[in-house]
C-alpha atoms as a PDB file:
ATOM      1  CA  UNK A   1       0.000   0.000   0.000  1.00  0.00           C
ATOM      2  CA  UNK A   2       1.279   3.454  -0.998  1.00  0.00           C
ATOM      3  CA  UNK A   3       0.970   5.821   2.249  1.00  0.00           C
ATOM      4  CA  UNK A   4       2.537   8.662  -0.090  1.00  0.00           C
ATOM      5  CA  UNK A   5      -0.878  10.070  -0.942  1.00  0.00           C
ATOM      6  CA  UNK A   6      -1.792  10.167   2.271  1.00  0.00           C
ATOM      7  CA  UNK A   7      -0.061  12.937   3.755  1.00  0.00           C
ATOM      8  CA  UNK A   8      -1.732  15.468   6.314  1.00  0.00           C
ATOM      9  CA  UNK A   9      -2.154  18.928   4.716  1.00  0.00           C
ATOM     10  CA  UNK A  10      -0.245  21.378   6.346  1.00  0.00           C
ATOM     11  CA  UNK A  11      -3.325  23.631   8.255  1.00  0.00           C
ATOM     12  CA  UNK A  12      -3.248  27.225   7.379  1.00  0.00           C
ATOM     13  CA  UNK A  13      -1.609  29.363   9.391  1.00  0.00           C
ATOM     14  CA  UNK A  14      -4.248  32.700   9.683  1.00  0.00           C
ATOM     15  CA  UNK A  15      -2.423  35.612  11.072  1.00  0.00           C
ATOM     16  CA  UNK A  16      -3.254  37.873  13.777  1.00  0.00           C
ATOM     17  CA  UNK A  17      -4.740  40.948  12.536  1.00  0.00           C
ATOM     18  CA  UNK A  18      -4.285  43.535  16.008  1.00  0.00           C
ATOM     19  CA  UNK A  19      -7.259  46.263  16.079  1.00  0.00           C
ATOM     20  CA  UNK A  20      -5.450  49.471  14.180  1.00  0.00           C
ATOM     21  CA  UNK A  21      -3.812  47.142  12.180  1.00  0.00           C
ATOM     22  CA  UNK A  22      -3.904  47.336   7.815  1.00  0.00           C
ATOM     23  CA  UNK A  23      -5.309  44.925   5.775  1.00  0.00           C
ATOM     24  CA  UNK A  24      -5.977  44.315   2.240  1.00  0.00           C
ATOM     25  CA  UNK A  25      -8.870  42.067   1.123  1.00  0.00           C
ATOM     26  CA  UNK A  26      -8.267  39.605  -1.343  1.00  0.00           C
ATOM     27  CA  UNK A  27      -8.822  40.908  -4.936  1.00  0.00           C
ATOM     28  CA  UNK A  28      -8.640  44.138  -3.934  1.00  0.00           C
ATOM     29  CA  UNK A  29      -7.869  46.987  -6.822  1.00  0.00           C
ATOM     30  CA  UNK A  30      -4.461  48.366  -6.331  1.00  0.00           C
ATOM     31  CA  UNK A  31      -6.163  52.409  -6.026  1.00  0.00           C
ATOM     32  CA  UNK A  32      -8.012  51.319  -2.505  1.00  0.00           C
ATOM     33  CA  UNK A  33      -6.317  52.357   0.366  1.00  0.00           C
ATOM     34  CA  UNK A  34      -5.869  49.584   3.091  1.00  0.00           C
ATOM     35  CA  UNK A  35      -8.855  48.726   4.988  1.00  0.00           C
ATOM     36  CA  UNK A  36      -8.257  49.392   9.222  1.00  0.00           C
ATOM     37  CA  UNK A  37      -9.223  46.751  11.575  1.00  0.00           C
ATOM     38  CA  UNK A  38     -11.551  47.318  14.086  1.00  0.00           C
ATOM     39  CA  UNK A  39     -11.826  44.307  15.715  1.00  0.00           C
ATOM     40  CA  UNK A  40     -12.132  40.130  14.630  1.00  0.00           C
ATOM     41  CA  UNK A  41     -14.336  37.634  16.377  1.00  0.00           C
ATOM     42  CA  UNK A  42     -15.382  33.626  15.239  1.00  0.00           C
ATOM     43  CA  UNK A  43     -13.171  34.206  11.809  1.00  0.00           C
ATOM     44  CA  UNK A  44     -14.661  37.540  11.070  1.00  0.00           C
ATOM     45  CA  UNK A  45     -12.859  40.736  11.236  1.00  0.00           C
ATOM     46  CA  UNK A  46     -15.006  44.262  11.012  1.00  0.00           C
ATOM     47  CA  UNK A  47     -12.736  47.301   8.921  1.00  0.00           C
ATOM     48  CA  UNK A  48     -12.986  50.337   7.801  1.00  0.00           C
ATOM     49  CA  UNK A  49     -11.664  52.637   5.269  1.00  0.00           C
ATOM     50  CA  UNK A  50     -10.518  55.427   7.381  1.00  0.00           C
ATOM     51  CA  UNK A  51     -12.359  58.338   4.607  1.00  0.00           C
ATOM     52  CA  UNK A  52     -15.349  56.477   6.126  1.00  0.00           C
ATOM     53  CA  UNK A  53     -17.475  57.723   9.026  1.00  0.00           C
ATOM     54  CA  UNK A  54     -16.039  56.021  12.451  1.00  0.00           C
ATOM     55  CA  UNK A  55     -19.499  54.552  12.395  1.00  0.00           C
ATOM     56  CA  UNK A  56     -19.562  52.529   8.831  1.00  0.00           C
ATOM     57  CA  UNK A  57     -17.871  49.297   9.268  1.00  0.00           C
ATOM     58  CA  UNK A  58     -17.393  46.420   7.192  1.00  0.00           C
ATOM     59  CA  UNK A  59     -17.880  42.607   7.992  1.00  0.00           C
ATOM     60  CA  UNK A  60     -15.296  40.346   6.006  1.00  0.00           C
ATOM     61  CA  UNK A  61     -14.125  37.054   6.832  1.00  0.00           C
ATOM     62  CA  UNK A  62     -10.949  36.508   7.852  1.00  0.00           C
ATOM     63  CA  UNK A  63      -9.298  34.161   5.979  1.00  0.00           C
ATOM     64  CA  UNK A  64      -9.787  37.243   3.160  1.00  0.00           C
ATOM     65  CA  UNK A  65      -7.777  39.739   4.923  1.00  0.00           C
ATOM     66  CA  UNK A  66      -3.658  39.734   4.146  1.00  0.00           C
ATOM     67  CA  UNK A  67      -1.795  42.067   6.048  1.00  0.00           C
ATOM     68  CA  UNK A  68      -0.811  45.126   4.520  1.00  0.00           C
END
């Protein structure tokens, strides 16, 4: 029996995004600024664009975000 297929997948390492932190969102076009973070909870972070009112947030899922 060939065990070589059989490998674990490495898991995937998700960073720590800190609130006040930058992020970029995947696919995001080069001429946005980096989104803030606010705050991340259960694999979701909430940002901001900081042109925006300090009440309009965002809800994106973490695994989207790449540190900017």
């Amino acid at each position: 029996m060939d065990v070589s297929n059989h490998r674990p997948q490495p898991a995937k390492v998700v960073p720590l995004l800190q609130p006040g932190s930058f992020v970029r969102i995947d696919n995001q076009p080069c001429d946005l600024p980096p989104f803030q973070v606010l705050h991340c909870r259960g694999g979701r972070c909430w940002v901001r664009q900081q042109s925006w009112g300090s009440h309009v947030q965002w809800e994106v899922e973490h695994e989207r975000l790449n540190v900017a």
